[in-house]
C-alpha atoms as a PDB file:
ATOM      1  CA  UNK A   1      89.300  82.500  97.326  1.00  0.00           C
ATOM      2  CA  UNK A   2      92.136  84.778  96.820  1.00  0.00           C
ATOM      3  CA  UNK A   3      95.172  85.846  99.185  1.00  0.00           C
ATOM      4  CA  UNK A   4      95.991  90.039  99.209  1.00  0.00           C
ATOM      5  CA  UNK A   5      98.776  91.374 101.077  1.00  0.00           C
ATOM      6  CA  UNK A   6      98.429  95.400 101.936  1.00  0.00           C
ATOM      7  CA  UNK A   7     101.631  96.585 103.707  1.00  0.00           C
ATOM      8  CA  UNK A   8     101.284  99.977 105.043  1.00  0.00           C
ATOM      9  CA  UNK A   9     104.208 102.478 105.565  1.00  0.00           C
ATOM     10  CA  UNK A  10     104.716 105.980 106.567  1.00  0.00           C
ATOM     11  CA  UNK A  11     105.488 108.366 103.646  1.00  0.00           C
ATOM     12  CA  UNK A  12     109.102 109.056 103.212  1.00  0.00           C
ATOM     13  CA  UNK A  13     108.216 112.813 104.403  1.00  0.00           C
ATOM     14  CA  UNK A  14     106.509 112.171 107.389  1.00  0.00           C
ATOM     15  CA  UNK A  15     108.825 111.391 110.571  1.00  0.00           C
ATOM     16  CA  UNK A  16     108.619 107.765 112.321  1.00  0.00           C
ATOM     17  CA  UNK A  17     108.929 107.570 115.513  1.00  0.00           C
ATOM     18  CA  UNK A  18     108.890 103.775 116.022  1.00  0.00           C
ATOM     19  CA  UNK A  19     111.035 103.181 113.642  1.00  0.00           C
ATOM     20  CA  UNK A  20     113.920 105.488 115.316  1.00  0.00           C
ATOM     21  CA  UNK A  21     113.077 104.248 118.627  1.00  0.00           C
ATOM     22  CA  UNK A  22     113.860 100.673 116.733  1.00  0.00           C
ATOM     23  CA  UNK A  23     117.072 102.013 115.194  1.00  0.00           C
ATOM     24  CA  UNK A  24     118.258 103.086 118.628  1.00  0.00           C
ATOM     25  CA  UNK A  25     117.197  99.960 120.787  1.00  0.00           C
ATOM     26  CA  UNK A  26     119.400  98.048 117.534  1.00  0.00           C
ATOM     27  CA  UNK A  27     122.570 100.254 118.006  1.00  0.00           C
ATOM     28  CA  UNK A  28     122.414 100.016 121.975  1.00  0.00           C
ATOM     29  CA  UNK A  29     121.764  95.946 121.511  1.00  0.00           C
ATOM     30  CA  UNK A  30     124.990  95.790 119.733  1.00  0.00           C
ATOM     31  CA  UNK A  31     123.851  95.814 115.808  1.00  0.00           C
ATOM     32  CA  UNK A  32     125.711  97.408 113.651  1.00  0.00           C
ATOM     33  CA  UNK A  33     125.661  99.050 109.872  1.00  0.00           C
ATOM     34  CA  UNK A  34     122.055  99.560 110.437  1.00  0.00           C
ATOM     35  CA  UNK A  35     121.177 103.051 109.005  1.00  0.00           C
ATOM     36  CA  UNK A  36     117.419 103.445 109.205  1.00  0.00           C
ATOM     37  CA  UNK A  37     115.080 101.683 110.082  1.00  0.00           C
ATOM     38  CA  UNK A  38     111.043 102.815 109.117  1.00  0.00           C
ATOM     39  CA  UNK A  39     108.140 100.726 110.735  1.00  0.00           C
ATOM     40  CA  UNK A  40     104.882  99.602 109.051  1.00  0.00           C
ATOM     41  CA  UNK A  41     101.580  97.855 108.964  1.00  0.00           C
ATOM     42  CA  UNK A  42     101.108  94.139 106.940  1.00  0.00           C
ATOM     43  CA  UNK A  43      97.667  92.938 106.395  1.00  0.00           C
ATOM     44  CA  UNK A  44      97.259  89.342 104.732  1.00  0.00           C
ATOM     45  CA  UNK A  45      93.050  89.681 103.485  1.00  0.00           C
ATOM     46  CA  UNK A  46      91.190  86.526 102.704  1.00  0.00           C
ATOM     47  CA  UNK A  47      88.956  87.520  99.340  1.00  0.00           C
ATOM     48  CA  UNK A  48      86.477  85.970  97.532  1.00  0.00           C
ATOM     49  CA  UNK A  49      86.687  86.023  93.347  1.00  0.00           C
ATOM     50  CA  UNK A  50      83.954  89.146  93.260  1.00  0.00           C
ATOM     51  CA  UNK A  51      86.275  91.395  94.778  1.00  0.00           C
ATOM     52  CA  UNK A  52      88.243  93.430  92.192  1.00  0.00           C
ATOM     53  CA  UNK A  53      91.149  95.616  92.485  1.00  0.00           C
ATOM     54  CA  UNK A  54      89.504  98.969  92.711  1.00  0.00           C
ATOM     55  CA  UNK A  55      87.459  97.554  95.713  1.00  0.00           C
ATOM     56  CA  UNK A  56      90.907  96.243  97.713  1.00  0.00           C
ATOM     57  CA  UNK A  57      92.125 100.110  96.893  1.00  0.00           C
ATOM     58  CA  UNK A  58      89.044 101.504  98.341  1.00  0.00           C
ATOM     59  CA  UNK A  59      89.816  99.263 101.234  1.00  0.00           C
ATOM     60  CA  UNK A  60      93.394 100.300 101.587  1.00  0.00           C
ATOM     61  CA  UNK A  61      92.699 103.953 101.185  1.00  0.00           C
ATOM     62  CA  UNK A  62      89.589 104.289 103.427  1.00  0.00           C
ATOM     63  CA  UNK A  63      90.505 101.459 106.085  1.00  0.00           C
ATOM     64  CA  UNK A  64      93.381 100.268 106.569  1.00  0.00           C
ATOM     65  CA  UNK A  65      95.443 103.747 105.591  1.00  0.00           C
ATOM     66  CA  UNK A  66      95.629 107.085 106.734  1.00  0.00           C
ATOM     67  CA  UNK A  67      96.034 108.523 103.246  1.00  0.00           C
ATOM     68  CA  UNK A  68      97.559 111.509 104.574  1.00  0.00           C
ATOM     69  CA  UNK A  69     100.800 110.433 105.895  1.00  0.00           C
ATOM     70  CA  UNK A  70     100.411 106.759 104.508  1.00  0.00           C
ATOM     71  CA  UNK A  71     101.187 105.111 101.320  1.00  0.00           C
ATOM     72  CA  UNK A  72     100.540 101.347 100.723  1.00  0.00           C
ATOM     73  CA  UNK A  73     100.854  98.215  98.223  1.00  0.00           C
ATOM     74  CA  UNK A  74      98.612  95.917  97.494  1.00  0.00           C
ATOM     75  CA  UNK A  75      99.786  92.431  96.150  1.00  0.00           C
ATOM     76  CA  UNK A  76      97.291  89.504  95.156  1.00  0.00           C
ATOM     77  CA  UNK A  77      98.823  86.401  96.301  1.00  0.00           C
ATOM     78  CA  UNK A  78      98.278  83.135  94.342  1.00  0.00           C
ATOM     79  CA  UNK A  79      96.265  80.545  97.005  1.00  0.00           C
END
């Protein structure tokens, strides 16, 4: 059994709305210096040994991403 991490994130290009609505709820709770702030997905996947890296892309990609205006990592994490 193997541990893989996909965090999901908007592209750069593509405008977030929850992440400005965060960056103004920090300025009016009294936060400061923050300049940006972009919100994402994390998924933690519990995998058996048979499934290989072009399987967790197909994953990423097809279900856990919108390719379109998405980009993601994926990170095996030792168990």
């Amino acid at each position: 059994m193997a541990r893989v991490v996909v965090d999901v994130m908007p592209k750069p290009e593509i405008l977030d709305p929850q992440g400005q609505a965060a960056l103004g709820a920090a300025g009016r709770l009294g936060f400061t210096g923050i300049t940006g702030i972009r919100q994402g997905k994390h998924f933690e996947i519990e995998v058996d040994d048979s499934v290989d890296d072009a399987t967790l892309e197909k994953i990423a990609e097809g279900f856990l991403a919108n390719p379109v205006i998405e980009q993601w990592t994926i990170t095996r994490v030792d168990a």
